[in-house]
N, C-alpha and C. Protein backbone atom coordinates (compact mmCIF):
# COMPACT_ATOMS: atom_id res chain seq x y z
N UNK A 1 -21.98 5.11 -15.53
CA UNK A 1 -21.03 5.59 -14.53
C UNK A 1 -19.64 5.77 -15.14
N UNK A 2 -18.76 4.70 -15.68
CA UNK A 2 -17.86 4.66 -16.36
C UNK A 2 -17.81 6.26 -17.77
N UNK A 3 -19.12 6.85 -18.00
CA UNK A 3 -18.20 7.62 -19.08
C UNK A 3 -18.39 9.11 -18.12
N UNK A 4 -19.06 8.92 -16.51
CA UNK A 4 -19.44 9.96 -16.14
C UNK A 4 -17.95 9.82 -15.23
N UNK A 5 -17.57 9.34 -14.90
CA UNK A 5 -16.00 9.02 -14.83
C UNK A 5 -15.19 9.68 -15.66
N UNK A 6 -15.36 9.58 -16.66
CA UNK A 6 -14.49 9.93 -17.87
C UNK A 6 -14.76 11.31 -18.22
N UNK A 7 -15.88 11.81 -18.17
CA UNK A 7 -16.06 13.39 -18.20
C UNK A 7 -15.62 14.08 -16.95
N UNK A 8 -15.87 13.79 -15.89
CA UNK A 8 -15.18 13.86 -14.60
C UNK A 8 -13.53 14.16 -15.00
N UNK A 9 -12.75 13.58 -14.95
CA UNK A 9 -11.60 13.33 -15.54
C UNK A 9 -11.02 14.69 -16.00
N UNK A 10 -11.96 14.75 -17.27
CA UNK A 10 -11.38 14.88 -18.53
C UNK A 10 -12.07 16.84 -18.00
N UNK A 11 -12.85 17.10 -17.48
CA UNK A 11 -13.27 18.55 -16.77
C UNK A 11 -13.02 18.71 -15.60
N UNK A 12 -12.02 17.90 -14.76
CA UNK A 12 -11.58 18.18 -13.55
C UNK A 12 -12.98 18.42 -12.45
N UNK A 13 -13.80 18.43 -12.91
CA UNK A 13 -14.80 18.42 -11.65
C UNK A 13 -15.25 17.29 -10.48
N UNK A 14 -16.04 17.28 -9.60
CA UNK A 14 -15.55 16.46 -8.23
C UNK A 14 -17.36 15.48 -8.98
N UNK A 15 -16.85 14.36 -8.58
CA UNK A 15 -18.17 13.37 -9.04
C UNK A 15 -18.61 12.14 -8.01
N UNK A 16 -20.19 12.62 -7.49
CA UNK A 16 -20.21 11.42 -6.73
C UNK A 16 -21.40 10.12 -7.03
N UNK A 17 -21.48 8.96 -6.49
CA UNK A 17 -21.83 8.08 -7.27
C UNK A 17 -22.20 6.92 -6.78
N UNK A 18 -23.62 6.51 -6.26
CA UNK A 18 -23.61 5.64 -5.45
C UNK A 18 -24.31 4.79 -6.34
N UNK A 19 -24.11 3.36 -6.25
CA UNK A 19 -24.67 1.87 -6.51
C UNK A 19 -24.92 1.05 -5.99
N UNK A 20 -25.74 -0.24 -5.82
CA UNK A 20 -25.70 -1.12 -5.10
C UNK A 20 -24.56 -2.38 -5.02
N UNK A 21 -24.43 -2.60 -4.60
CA UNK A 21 -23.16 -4.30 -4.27
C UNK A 21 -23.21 -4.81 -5.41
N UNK A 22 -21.94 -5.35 -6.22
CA UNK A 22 -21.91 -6.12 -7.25
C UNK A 22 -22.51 -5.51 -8.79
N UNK A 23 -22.66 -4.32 -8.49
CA UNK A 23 -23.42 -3.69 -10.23
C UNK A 23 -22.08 -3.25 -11.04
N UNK A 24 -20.85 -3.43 -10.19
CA UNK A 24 -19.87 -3.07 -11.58
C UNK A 24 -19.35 -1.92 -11.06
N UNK A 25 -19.35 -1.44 -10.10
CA UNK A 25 -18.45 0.38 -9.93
C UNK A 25 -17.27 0.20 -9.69
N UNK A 26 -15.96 -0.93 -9.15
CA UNK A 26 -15.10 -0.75 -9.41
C UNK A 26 -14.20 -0.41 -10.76
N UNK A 27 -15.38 -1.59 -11.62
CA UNK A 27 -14.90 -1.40 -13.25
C UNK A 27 -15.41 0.20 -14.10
N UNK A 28 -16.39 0.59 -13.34
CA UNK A 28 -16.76 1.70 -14.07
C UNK A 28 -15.78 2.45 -14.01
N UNK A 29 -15.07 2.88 -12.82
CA UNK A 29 -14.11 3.78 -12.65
C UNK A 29 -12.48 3.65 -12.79
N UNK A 30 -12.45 2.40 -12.91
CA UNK A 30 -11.09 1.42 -12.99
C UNK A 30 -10.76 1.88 -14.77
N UNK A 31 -11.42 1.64 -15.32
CA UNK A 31 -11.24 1.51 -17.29
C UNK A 31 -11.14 3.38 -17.64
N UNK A 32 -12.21 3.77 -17.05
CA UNK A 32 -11.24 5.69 -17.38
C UNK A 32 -10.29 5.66 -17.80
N UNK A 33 -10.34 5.43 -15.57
CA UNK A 33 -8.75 6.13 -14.96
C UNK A 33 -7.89 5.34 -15.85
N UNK A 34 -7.53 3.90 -16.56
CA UNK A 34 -6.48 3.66 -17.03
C UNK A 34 -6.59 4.15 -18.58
N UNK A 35 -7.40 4.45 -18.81
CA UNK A 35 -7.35 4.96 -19.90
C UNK A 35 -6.51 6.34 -19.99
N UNK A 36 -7.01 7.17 -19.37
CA UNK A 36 -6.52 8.30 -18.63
C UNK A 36 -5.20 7.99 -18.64
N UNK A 37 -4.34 7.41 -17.44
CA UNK A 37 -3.03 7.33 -17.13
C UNK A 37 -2.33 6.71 -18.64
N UNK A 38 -3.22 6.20 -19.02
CA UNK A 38 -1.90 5.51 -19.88
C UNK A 38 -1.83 6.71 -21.14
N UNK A 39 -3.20 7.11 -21.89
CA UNK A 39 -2.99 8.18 -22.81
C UNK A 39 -2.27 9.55 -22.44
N UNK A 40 -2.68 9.87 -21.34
CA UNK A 40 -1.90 11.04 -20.59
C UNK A 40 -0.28 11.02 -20.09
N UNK A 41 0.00 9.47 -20.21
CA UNK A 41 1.26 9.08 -19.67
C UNK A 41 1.57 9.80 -17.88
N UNK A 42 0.45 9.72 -17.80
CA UNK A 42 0.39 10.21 -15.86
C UNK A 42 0.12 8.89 -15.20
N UNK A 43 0.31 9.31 -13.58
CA UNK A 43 -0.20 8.84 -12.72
C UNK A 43 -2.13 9.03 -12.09
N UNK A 44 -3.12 8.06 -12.04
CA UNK A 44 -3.64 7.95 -11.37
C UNK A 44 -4.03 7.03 -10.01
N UNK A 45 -4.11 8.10 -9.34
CA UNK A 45 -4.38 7.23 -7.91
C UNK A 45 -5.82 7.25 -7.32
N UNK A 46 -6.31 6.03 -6.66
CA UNK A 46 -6.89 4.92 -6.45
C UNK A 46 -7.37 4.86 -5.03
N UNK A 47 -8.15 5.69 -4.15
CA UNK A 47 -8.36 5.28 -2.90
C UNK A 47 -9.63 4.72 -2.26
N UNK A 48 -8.87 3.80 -1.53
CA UNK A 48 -10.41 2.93 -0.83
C UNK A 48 -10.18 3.24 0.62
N UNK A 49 -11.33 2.99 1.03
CA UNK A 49 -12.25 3.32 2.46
C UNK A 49 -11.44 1.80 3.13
N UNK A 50 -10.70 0.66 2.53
CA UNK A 50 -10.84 -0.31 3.30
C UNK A 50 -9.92 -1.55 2.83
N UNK A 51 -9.03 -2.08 3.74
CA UNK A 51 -7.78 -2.97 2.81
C UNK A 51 -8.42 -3.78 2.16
N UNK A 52 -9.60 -4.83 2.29
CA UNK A 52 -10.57 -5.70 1.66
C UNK A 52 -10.48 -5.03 0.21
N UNK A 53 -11.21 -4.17 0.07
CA UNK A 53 -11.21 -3.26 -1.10
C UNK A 53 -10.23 -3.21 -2.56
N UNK A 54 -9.04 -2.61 -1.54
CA UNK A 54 -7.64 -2.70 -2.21
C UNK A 54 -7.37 -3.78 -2.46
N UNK A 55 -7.02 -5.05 -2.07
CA UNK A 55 -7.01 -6.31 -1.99
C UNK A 55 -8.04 -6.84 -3.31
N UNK A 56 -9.39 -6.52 -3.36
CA UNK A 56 -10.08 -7.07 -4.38
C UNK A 56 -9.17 -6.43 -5.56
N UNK A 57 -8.80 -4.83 -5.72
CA UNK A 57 -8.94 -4.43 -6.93
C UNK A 57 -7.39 -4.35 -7.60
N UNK A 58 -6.29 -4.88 -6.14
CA UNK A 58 -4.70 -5.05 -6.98
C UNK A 58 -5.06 -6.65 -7.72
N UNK A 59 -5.86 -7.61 -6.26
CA UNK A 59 -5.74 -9.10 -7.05
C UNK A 59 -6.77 -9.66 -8.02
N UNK A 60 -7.82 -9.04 -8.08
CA UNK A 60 -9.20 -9.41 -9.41
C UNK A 60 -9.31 -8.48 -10.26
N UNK A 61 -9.70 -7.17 -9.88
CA UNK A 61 -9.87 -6.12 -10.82
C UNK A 61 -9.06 -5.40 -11.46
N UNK A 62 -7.75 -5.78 -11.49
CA UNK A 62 -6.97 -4.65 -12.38
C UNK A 62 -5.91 -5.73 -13.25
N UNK A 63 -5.54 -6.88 -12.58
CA UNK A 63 -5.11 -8.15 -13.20
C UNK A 63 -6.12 -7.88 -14.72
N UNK A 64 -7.54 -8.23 -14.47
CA UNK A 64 -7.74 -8.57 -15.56
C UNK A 64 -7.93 -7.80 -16.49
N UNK A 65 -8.68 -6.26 -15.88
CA UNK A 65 -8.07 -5.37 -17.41
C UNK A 65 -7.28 -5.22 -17.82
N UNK A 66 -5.83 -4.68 -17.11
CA UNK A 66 -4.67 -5.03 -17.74
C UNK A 66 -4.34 -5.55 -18.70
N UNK A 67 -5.14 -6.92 -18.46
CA UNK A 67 -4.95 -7.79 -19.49
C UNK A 67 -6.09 -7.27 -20.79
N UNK A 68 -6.84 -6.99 -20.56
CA UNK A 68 -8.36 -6.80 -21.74
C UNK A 68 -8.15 -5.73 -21.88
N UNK A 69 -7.43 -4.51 -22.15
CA UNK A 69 -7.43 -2.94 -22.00
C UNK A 69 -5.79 -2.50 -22.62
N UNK A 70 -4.56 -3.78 -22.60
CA UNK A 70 -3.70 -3.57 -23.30
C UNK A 70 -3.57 -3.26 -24.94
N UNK A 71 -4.12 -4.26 -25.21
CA UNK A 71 -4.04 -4.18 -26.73
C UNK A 71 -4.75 -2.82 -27.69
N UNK A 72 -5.99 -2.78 -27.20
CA UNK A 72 -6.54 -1.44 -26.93
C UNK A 72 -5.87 -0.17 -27.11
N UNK A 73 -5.45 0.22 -25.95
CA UNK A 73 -4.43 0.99 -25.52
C UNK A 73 -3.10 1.05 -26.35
N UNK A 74 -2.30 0.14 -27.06
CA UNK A 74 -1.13 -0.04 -27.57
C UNK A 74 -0.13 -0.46 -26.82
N UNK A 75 -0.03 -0.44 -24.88
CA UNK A 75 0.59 -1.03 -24.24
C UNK A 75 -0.08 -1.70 -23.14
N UNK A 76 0.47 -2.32 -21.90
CA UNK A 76 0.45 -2.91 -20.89
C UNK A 76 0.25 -1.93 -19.66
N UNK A 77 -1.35 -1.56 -18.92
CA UNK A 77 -1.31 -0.97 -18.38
C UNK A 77 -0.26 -1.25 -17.11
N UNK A 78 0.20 -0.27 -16.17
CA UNK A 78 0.83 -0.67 -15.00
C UNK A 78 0.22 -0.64 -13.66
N UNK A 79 -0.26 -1.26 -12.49
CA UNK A 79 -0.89 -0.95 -11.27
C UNK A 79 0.54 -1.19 -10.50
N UNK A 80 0.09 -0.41 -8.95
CA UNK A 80 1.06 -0.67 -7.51
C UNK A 80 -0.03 -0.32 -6.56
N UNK A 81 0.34 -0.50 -5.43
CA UNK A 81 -0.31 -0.91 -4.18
C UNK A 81 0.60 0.21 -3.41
N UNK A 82 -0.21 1.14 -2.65
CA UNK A 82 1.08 1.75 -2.03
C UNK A 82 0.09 2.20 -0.47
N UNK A 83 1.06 1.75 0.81
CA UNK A 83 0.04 2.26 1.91
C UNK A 83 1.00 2.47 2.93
N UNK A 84 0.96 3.00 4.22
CA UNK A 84 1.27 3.78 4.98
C UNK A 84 2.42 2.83 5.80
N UNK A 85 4.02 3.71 6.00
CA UNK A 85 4.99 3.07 6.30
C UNK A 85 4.96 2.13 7.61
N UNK A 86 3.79 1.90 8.35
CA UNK A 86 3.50 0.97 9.41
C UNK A 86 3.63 -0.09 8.86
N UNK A 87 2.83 -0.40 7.61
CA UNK A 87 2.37 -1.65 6.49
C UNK A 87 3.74 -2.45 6.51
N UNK A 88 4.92 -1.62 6.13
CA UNK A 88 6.02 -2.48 5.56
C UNK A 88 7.19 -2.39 7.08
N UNK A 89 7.82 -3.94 6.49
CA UNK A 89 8.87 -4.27 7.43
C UNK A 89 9.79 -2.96 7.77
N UNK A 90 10.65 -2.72 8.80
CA UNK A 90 11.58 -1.89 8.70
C UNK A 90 12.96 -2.28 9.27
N UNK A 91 13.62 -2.45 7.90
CA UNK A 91 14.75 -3.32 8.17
C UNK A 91 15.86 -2.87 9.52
N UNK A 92 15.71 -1.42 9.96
CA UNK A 92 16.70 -0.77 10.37
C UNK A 92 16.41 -1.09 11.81
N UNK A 93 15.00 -0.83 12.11
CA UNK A 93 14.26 -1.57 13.58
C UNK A 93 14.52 -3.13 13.94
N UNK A 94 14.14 -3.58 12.75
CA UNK A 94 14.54 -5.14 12.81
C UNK A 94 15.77 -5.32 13.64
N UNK A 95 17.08 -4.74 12.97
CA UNK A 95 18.39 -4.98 13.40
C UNK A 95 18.81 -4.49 14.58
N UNK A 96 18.31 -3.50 15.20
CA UNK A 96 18.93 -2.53 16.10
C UNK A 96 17.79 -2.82 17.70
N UNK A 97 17.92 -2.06 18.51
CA UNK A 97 17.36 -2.09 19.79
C UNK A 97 16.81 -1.32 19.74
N UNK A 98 15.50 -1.20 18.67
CA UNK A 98 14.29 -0.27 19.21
C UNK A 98 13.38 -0.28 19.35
N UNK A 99 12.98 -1.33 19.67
CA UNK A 99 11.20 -2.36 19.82
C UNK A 99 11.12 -1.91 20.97
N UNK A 100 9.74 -1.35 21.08
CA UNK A 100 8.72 -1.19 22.30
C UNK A 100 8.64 -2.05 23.12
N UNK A 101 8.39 -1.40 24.31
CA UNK A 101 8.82 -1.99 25.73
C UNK A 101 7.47 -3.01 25.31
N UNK A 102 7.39 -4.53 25.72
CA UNK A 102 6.40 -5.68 25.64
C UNK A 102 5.10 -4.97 26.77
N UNK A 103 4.72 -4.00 27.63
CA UNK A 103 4.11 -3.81 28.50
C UNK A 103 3.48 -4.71 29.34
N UNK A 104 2.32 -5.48 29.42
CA UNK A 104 1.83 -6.27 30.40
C UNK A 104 2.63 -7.41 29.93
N UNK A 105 2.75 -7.69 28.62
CA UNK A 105 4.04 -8.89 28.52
C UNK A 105 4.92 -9.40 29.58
N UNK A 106 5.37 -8.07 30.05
CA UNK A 106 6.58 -8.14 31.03
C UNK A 106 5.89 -9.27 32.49
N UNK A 107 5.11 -8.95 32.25
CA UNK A 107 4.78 -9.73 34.34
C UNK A 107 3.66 -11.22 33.29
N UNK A 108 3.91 -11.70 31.86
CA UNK A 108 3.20 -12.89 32.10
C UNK A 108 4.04 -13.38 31.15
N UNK A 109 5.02 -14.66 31.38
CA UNK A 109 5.72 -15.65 31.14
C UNK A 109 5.06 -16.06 29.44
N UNK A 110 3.86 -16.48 29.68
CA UNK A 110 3.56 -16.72 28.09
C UNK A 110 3.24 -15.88 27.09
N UNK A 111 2.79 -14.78 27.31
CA UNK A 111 2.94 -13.80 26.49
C UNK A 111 4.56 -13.63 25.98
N UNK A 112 5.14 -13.41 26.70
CA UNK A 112 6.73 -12.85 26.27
C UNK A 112 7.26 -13.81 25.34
N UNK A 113 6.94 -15.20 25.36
CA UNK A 113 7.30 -16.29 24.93
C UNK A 113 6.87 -16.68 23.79
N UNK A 114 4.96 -16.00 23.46
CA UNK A 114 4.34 -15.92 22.37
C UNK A 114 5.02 -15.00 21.89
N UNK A 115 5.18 -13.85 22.09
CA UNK A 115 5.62 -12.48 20.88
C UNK A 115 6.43 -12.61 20.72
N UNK A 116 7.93 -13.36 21.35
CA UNK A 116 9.03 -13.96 21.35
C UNK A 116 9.04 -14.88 19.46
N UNK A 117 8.28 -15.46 19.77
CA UNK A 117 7.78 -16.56 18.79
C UNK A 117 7.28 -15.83 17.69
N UNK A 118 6.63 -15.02 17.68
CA UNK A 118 5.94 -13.93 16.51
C UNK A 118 7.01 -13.19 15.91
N UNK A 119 8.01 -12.61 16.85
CA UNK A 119 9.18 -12.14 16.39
C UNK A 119 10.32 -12.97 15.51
N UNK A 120 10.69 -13.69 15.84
CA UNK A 120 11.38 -14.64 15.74
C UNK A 120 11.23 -15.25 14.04
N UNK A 121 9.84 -15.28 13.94
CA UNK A 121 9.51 -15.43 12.44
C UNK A 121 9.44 -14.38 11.67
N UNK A 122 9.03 -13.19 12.52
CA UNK A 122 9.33 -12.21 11.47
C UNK A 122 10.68 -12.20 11.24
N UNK A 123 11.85 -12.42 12.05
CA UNK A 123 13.27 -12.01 11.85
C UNK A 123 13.78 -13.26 10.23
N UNK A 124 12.62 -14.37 10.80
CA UNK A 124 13.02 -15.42 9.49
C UNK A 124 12.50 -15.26 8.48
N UNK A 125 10.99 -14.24 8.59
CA UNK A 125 10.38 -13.93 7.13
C UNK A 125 11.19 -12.37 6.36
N UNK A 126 11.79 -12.05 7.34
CA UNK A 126 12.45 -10.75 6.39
C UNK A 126 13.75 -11.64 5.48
N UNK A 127 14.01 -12.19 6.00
CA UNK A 127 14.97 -13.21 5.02
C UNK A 127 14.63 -13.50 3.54
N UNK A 128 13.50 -13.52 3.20
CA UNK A 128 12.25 -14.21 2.21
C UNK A 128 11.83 -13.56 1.55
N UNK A 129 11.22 -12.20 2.48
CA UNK A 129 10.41 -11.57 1.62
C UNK A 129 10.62 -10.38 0.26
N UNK A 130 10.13 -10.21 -0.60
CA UNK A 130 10.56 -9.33 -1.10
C UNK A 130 9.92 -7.76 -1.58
N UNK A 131 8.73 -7.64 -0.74
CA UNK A 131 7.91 -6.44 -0.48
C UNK A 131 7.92 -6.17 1.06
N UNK A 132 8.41 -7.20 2.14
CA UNK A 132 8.10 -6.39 3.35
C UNK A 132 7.02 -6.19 3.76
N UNK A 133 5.62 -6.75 3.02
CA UNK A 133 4.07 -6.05 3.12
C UNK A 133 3.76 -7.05 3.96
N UNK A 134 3.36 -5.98 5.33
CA UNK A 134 2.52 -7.19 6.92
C UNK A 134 1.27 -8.14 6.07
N UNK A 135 0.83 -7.74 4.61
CA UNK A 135 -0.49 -8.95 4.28
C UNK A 135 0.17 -9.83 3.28
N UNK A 136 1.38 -9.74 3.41
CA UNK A 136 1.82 -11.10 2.62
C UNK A 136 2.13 -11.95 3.48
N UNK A 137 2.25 -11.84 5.13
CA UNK A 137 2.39 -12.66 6.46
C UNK A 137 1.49 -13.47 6.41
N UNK A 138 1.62 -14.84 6.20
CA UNK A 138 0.31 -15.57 6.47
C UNK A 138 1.01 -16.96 6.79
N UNK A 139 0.31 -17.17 8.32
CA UNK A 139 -0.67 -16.75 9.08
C UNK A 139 0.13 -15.12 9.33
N UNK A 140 -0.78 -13.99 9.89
CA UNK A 140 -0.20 -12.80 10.24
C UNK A 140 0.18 -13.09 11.59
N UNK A 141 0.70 -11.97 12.07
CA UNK A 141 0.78 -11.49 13.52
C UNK A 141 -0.02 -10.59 14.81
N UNK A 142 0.12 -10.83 15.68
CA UNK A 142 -0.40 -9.35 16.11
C UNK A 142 0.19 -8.25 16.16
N UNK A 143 -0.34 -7.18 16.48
CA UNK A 143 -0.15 -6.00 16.36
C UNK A 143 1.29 -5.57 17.51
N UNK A 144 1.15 -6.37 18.36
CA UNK A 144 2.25 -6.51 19.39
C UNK A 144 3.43 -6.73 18.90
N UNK A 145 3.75 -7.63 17.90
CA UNK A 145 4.69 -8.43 17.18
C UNK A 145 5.43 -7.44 15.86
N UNK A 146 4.23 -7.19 15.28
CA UNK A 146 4.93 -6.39 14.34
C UNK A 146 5.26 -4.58 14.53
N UNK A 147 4.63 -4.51 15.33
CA UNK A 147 5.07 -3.11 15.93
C UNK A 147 6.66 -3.20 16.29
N UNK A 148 7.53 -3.95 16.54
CA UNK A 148 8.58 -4.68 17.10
C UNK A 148 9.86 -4.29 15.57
N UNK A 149 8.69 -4.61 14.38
CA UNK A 149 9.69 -4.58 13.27
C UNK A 149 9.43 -3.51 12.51
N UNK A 150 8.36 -2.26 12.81
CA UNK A 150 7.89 -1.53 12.16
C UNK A 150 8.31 0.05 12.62
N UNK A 151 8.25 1.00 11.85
CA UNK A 151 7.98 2.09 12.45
C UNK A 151 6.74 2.98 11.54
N UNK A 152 6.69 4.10 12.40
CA UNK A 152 5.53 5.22 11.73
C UNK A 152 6.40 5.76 10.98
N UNK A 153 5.92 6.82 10.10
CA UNK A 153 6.05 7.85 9.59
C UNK A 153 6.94 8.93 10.26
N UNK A 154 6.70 9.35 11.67
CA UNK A 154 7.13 10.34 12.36
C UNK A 154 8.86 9.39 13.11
N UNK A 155 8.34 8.64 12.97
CA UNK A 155 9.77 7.51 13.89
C UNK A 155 10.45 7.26 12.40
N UNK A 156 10.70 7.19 11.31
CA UNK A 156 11.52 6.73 10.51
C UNK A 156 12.33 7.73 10.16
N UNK A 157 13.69 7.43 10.21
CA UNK A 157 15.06 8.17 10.00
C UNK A 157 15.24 9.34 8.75
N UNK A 158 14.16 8.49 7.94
CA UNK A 158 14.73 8.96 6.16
C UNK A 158 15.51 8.27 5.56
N UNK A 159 15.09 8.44 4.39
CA UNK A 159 15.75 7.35 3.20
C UNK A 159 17.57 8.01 3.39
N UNK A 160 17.55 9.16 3.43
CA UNK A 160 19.03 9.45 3.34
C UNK A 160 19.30 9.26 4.66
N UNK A 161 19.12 8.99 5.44
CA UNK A 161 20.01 9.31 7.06
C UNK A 161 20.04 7.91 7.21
N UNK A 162 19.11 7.04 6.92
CA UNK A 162 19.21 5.79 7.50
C UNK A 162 20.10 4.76 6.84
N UNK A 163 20.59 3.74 7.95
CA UNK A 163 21.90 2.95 7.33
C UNK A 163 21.26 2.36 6.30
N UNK A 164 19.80 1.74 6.33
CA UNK A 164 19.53 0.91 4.94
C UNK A 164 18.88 1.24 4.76
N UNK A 165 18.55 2.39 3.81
CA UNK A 165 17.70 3.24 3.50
C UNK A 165 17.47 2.63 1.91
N UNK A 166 18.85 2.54 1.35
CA UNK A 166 18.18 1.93 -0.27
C UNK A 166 18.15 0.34 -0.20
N UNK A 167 18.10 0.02 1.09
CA UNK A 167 16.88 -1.11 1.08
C UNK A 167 15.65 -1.27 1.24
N UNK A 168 15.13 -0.72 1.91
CA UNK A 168 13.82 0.20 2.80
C UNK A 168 12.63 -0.36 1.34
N UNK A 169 12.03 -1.28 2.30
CA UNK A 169 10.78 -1.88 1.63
C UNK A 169 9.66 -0.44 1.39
N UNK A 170 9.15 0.20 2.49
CA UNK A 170 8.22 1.36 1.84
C UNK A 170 9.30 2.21 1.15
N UNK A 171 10.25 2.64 0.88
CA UNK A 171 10.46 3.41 -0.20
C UNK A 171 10.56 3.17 -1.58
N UNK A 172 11.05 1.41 -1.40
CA UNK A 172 10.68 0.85 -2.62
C UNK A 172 9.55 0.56 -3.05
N UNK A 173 8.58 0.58 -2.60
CA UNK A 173 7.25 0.46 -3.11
C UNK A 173 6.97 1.79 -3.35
N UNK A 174 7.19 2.74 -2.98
CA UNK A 174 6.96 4.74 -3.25
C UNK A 174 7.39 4.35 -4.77
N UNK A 175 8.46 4.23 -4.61
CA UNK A 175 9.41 4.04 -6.00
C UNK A 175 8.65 3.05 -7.13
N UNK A 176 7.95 2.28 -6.92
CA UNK A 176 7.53 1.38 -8.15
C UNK A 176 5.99 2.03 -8.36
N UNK A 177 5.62 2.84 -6.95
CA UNK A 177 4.08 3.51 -7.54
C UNK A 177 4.29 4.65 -7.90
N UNK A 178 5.68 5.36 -8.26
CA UNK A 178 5.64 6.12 -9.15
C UNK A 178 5.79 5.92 -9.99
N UNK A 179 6.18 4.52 -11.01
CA UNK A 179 6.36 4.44 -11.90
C UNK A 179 5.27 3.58 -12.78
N UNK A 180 4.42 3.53 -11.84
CA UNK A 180 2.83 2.68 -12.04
C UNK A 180 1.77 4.30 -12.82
N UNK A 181 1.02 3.12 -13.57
CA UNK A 181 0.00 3.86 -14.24
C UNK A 181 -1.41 4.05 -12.83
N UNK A 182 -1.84 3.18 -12.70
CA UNK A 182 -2.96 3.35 -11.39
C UNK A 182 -1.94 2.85 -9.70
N UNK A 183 -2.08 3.71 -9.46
CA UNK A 183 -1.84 3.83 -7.64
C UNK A 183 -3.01 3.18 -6.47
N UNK A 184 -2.85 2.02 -6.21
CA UNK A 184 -4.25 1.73 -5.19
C UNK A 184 -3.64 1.95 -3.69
N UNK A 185 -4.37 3.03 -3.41
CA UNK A 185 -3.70 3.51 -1.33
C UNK A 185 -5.61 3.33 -0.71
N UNK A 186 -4.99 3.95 0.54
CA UNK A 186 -6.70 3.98 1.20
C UNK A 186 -6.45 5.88 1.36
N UNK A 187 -8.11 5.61 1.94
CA UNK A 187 -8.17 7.30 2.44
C UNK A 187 -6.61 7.76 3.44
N UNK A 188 -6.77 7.35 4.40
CA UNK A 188 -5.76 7.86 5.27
C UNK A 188 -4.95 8.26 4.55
N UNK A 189 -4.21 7.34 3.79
CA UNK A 189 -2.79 8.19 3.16
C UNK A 189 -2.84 9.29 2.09
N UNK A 190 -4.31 9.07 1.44
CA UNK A 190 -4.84 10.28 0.36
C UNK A 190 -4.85 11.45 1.21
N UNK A 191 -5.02 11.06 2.23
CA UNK A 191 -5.33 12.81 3.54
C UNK A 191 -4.28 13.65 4.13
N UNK A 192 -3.34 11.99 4.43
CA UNK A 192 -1.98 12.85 4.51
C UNK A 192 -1.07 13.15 3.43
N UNK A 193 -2.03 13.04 2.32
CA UNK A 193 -0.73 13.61 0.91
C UNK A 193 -1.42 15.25 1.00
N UNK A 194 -2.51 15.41 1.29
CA UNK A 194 -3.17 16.20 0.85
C UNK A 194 -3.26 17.72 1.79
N UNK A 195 -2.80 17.40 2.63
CA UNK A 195 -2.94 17.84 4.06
C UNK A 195 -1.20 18.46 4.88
N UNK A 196 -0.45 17.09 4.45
CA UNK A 196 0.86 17.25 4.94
C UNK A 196 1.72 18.57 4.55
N UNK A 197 2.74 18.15 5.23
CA UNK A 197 4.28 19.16 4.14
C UNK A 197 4.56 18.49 3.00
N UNK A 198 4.61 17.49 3.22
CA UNK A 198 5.23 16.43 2.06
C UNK A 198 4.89 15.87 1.17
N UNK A 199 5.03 15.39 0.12
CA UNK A 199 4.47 14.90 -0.89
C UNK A 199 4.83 12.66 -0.82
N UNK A 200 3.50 12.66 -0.58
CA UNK A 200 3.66 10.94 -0.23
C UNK A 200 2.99 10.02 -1.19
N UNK A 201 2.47 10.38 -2.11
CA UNK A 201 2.00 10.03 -3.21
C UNK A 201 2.54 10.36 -4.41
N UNK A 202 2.61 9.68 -5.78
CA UNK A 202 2.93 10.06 -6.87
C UNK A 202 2.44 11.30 -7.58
């Protein structure tokens, strides 16, 4: 699989490739592509069907080639993690009055008091954090809670219009996966690079 990867690649043609659980296909396709990015001095990007996924292959699978694939290579490959501006805090929402109305919240006393409480830590974990990423929250939140500190894509100001824009956790992560050798996103955001006006990928 790994050199049918690599001919893939290297002839631009589309390659598909099925295996069973545990036979090795993240690594088959993982050692190419960095091969690839790093000799080519490009970007390759990385998409999974599923955050589990991504999660295995920023924290087990690319740690360790990195490490086994440097010396090799002559340098230190680079990975980033990059996913859709919901993912990361948004400092500008945080500060200002634009959290969504609580809906049934409103008519039950403990709810308001729970998301109250969910909020409240997020306002103390943006203090802390230094990616902004909702899966470095642990314990997490619900979806109620962080919607509160987040925006979409279509709701965010822009890096230039907005007051803290060159603070802005997803643009700084845009910014370090362009300067990454492998890019790990999911489908969704591969669709809207691909699809959009804009260019949202490296």
């Amino acid at each position: 699989m790994a050199q049918a990867v690599h001919t893939a690649l290297d002839s631009g043609e589309h390659l598909a490739v099925q295996a069973g659980t545990g036979t090795g296909k993240s690594l088959a396709y993982l050692v190419p592509a960095i091969r690839r990015a790093v000799e080519r001095d490009t970007t390759v990007v990385v998409a999974t069907a599923t955050i589990a996924l991504q999660r295995q292959l920023v924290d087990r699978d690319l740690p360790r080639l990195v490490e086994g694939l440097g010396e090799e290579l002559g340098r230190k490959p680079t990975f980033a993690i990059l996913k859709g501006r919901r993912n990361y805090l948004c400092l500008h929402r945080l500060h200002s009055d634009l959290a969504d109305e609580p809906g049934e919240a409103l008519f039950d006393p403990f709810a308001i008091s729970a998301l109250g409480r969910h909020v409240k830590r997020l306002h103390e974990w943006s203090d802390t954090t230094e990616l902004g990423d909702r899966d470095e929250l642990v314990p997490g939140v619900p979806d109620a809670a962080w919607r509160q500190v987040s925006v979409s894509a279509r709701e965010c100001l822009g890096v230039s219009r907005c007051p803290v824009g060159m603070d802005c956790f997803a643009e700084r992560a845009r910014a370090e996966a362009g300067k990454a050798d492998i890019v790990v996103t999911n489908h969704a955001l591969l669709a809207i690079d691909a699809l959009g006006d804009r260019t949202v990928l490296p």
